[in-house]
N, C-alpha and C. Protein backbone atom coordinates (compact mmCIF):
# COMPACT_ATOMS: atom_id res chain seq x y z
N UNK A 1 0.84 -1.17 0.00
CA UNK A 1 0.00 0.00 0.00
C UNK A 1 0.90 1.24 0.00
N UNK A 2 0.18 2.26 -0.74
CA UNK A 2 1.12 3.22 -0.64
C UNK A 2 0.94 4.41 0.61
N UNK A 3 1.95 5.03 0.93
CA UNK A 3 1.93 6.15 1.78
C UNK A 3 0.96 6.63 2.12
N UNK A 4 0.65 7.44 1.22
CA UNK A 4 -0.48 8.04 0.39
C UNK A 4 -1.85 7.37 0.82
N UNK A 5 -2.29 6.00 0.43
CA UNK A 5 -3.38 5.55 0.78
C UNK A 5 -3.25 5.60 2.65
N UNK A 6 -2.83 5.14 3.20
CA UNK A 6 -2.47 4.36 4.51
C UNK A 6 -3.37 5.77 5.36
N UNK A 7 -2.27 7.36 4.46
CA UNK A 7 -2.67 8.16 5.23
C UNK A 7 -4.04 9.01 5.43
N UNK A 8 -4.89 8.56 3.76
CA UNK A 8 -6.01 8.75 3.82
C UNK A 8 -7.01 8.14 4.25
N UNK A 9 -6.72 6.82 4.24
CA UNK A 9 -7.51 5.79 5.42
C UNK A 9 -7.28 5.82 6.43
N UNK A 10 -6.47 6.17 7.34
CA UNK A 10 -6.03 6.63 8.87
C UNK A 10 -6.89 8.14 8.71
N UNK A 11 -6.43 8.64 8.16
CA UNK A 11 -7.65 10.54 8.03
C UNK A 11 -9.01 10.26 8.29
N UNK A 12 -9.64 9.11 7.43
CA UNK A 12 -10.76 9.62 6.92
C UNK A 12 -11.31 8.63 8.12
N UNK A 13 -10.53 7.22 8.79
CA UNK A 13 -11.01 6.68 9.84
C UNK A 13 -11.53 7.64 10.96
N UNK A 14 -10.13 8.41 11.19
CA UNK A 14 -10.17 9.06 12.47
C UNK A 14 -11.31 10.12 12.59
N UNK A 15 -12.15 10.56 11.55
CA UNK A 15 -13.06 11.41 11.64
C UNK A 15 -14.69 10.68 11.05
N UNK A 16 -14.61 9.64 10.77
CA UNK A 16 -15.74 8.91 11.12
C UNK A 16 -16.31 8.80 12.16
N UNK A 17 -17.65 9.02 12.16
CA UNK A 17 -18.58 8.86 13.21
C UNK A 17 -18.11 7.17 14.10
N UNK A 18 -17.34 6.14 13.29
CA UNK A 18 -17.71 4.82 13.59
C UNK A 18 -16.46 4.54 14.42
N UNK A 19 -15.47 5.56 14.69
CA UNK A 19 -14.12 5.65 15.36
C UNK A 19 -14.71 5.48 16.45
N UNK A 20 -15.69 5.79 17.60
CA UNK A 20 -15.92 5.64 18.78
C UNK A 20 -15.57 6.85 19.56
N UNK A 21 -14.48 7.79 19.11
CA UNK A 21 -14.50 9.06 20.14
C UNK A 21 -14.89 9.99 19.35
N UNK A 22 -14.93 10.08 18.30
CA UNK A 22 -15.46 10.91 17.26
C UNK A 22 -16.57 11.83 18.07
N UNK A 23 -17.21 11.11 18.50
CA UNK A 23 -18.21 12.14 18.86
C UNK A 23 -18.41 12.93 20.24
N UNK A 24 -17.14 12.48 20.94
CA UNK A 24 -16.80 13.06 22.25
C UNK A 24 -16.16 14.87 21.49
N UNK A 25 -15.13 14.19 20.44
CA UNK A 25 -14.54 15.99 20.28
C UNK A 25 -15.28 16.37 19.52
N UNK A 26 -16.85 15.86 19.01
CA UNK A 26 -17.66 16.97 18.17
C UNK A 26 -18.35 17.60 19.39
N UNK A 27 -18.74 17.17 20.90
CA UNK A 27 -19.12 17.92 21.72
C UNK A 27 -18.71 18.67 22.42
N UNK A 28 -17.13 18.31 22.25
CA UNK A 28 -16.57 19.25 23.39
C UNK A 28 -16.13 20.69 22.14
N UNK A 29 -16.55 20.06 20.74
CA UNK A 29 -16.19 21.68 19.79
C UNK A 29 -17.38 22.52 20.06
N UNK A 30 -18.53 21.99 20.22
CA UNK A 30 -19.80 22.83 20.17
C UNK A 30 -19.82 23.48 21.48
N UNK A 31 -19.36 22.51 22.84
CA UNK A 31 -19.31 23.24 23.86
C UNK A 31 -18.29 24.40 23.53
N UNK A 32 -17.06 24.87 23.59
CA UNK A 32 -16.18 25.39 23.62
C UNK A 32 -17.24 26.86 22.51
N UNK A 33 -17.52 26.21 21.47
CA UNK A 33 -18.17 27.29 20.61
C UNK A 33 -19.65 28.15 21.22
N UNK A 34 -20.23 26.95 22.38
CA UNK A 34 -21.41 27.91 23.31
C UNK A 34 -20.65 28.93 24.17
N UNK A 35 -19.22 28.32 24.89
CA UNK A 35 -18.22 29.11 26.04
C UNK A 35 -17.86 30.39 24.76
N UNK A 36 -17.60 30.67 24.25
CA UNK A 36 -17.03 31.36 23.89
C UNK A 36 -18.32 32.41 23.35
N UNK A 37 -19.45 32.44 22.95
CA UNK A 37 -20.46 32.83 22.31
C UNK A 37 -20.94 33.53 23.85
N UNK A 38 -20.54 32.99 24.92
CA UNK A 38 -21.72 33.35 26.11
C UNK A 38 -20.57 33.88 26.95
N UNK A 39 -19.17 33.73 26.45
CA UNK A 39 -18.25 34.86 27.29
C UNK A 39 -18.51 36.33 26.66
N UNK A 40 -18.69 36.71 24.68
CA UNK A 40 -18.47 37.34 24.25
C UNK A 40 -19.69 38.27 24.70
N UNK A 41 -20.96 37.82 25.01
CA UNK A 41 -22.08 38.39 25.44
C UNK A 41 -21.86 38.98 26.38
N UNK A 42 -21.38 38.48 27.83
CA UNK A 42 -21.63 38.90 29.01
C UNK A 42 -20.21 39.97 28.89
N UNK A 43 -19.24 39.84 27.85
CA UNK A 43 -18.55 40.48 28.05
C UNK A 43 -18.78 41.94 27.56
N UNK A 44 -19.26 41.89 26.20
CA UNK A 44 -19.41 43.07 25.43
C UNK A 44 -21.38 43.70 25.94
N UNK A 45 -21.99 42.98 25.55
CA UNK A 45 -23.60 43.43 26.12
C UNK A 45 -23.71 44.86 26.03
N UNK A 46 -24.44 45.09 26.32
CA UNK A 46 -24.94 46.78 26.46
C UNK A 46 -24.15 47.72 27.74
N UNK A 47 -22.79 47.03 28.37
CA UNK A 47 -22.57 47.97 29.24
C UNK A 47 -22.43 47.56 30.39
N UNK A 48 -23.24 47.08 30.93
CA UNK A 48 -24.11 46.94 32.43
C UNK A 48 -22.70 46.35 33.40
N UNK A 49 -22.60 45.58 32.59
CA UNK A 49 -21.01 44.70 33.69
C UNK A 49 -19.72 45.43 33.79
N UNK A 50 -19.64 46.87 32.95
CA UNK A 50 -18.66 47.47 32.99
C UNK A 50 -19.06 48.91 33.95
N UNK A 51 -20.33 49.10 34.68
CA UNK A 51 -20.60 50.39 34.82
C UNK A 51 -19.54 50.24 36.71
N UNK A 52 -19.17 51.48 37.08
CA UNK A 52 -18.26 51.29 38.11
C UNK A 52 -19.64 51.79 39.36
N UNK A 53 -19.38 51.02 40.59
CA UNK A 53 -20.32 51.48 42.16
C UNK A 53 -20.64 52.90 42.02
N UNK A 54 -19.67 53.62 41.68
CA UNK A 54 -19.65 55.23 41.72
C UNK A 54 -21.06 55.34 40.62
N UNK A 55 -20.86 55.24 39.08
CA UNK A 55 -21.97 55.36 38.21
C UNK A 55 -23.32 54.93 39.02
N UNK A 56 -23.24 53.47 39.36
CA UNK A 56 -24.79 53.28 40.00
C UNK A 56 -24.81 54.20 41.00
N UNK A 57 -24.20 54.43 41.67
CA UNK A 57 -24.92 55.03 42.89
C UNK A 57 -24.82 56.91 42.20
N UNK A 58 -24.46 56.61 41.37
CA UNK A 58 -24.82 58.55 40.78
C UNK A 58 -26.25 58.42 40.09
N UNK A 59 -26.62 57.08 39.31
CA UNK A 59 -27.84 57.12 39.23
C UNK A 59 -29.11 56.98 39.13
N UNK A 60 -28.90 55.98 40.73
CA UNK A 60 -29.56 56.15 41.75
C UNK A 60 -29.97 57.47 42.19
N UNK A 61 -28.99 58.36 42.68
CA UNK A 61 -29.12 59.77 42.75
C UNK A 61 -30.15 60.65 41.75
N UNK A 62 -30.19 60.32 40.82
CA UNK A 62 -31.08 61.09 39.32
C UNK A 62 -32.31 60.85 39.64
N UNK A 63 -31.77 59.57 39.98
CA UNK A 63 -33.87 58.58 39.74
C UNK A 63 -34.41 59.23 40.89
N UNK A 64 -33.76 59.77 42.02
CA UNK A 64 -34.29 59.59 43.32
C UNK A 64 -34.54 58.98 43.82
N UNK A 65 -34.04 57.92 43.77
CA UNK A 65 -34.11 56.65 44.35
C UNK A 65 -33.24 57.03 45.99
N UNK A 66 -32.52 57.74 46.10
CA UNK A 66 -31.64 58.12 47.49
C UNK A 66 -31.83 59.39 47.47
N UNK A 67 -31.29 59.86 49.03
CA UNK A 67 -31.35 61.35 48.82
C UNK A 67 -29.83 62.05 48.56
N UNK A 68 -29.81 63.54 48.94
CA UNK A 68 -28.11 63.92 48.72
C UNK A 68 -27.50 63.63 50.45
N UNK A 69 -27.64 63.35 51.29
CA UNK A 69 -26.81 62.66 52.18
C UNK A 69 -26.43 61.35 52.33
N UNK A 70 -27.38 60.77 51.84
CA UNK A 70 -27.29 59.26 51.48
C UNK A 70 -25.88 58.92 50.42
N UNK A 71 -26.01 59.73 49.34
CA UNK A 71 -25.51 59.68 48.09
C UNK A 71 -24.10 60.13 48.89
N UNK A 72 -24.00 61.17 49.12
CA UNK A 72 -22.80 61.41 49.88
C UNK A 72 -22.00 60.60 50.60
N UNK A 73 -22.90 59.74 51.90
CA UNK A 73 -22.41 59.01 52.57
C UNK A 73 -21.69 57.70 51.88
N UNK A 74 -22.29 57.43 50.64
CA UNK A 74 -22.16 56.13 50.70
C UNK A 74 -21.06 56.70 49.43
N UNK A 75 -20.94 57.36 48.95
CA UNK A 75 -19.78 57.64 47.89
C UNK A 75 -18.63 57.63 48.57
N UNK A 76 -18.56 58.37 49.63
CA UNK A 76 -17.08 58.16 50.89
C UNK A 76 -16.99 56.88 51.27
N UNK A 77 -17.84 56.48 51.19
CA UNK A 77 -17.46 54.66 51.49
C UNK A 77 -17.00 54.10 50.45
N UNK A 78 -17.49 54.42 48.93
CA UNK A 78 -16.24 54.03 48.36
C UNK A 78 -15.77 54.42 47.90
N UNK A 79 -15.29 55.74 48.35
CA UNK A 79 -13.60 56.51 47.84
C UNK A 79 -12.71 55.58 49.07
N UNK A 80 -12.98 55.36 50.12
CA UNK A 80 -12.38 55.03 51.11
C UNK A 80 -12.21 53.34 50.64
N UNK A 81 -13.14 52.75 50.35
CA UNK A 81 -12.93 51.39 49.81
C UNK A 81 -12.06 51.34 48.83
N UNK A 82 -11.99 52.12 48.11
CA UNK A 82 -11.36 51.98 46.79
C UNK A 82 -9.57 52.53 47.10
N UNK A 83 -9.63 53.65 48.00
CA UNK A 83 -8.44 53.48 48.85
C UNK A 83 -7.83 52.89 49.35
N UNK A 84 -8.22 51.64 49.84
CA UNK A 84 -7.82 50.35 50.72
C UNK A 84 -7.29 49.46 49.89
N UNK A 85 -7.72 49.10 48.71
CA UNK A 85 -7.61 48.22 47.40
C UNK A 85 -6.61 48.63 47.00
N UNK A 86 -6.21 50.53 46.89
CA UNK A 86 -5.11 51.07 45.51
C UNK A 86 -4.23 51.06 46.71
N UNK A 87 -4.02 51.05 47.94
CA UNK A 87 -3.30 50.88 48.89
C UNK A 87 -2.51 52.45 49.56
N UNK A 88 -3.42 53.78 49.06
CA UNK A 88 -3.70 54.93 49.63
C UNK A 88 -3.26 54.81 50.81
């Protein structure tokens, strides 16, 4: 037999359904292709996962949802938090 054949019958085995794992790495491609489809979402999306404590709680402030001492108080909590972290 030649080279040539050996290596297209070893190819075309190894990606037959009738190989027996064949169909383990067609699931773990589709998984990997859902992981990656549902990182790119939560990553890019409209925003929401990138907005910083400071933004929500500014607007919170708009909506009136808090008042201006509230808003105050709790913004020094995290300038001061955020101090502790940058090591201020």
């Amino acid at each position: 037999m030649k080279a040539v054949e050996v290596v297209a019958q070893w190819g075309g085995h190894m990606w037959s359904w009738n190989s027996g794992w064949a169909w383990l790495w067609m699931v773990v491609f589709w998984a990997l292709v859902v992981a990656v489809i549902v990182f790119a979402v939560r990553r890019g999306g409209d925003g929401e996962g990138t907005r910083s404590a400071a933004d929500v709680l500014a607007e919170r402030y708009a909506r009136g949802e808090i008042n201006t001492d509230e808003y105050r108080d709790r913004l020094r909590v995290l300038d001061e938090t955020r101090g502790d972290r940058t090591g201020r």
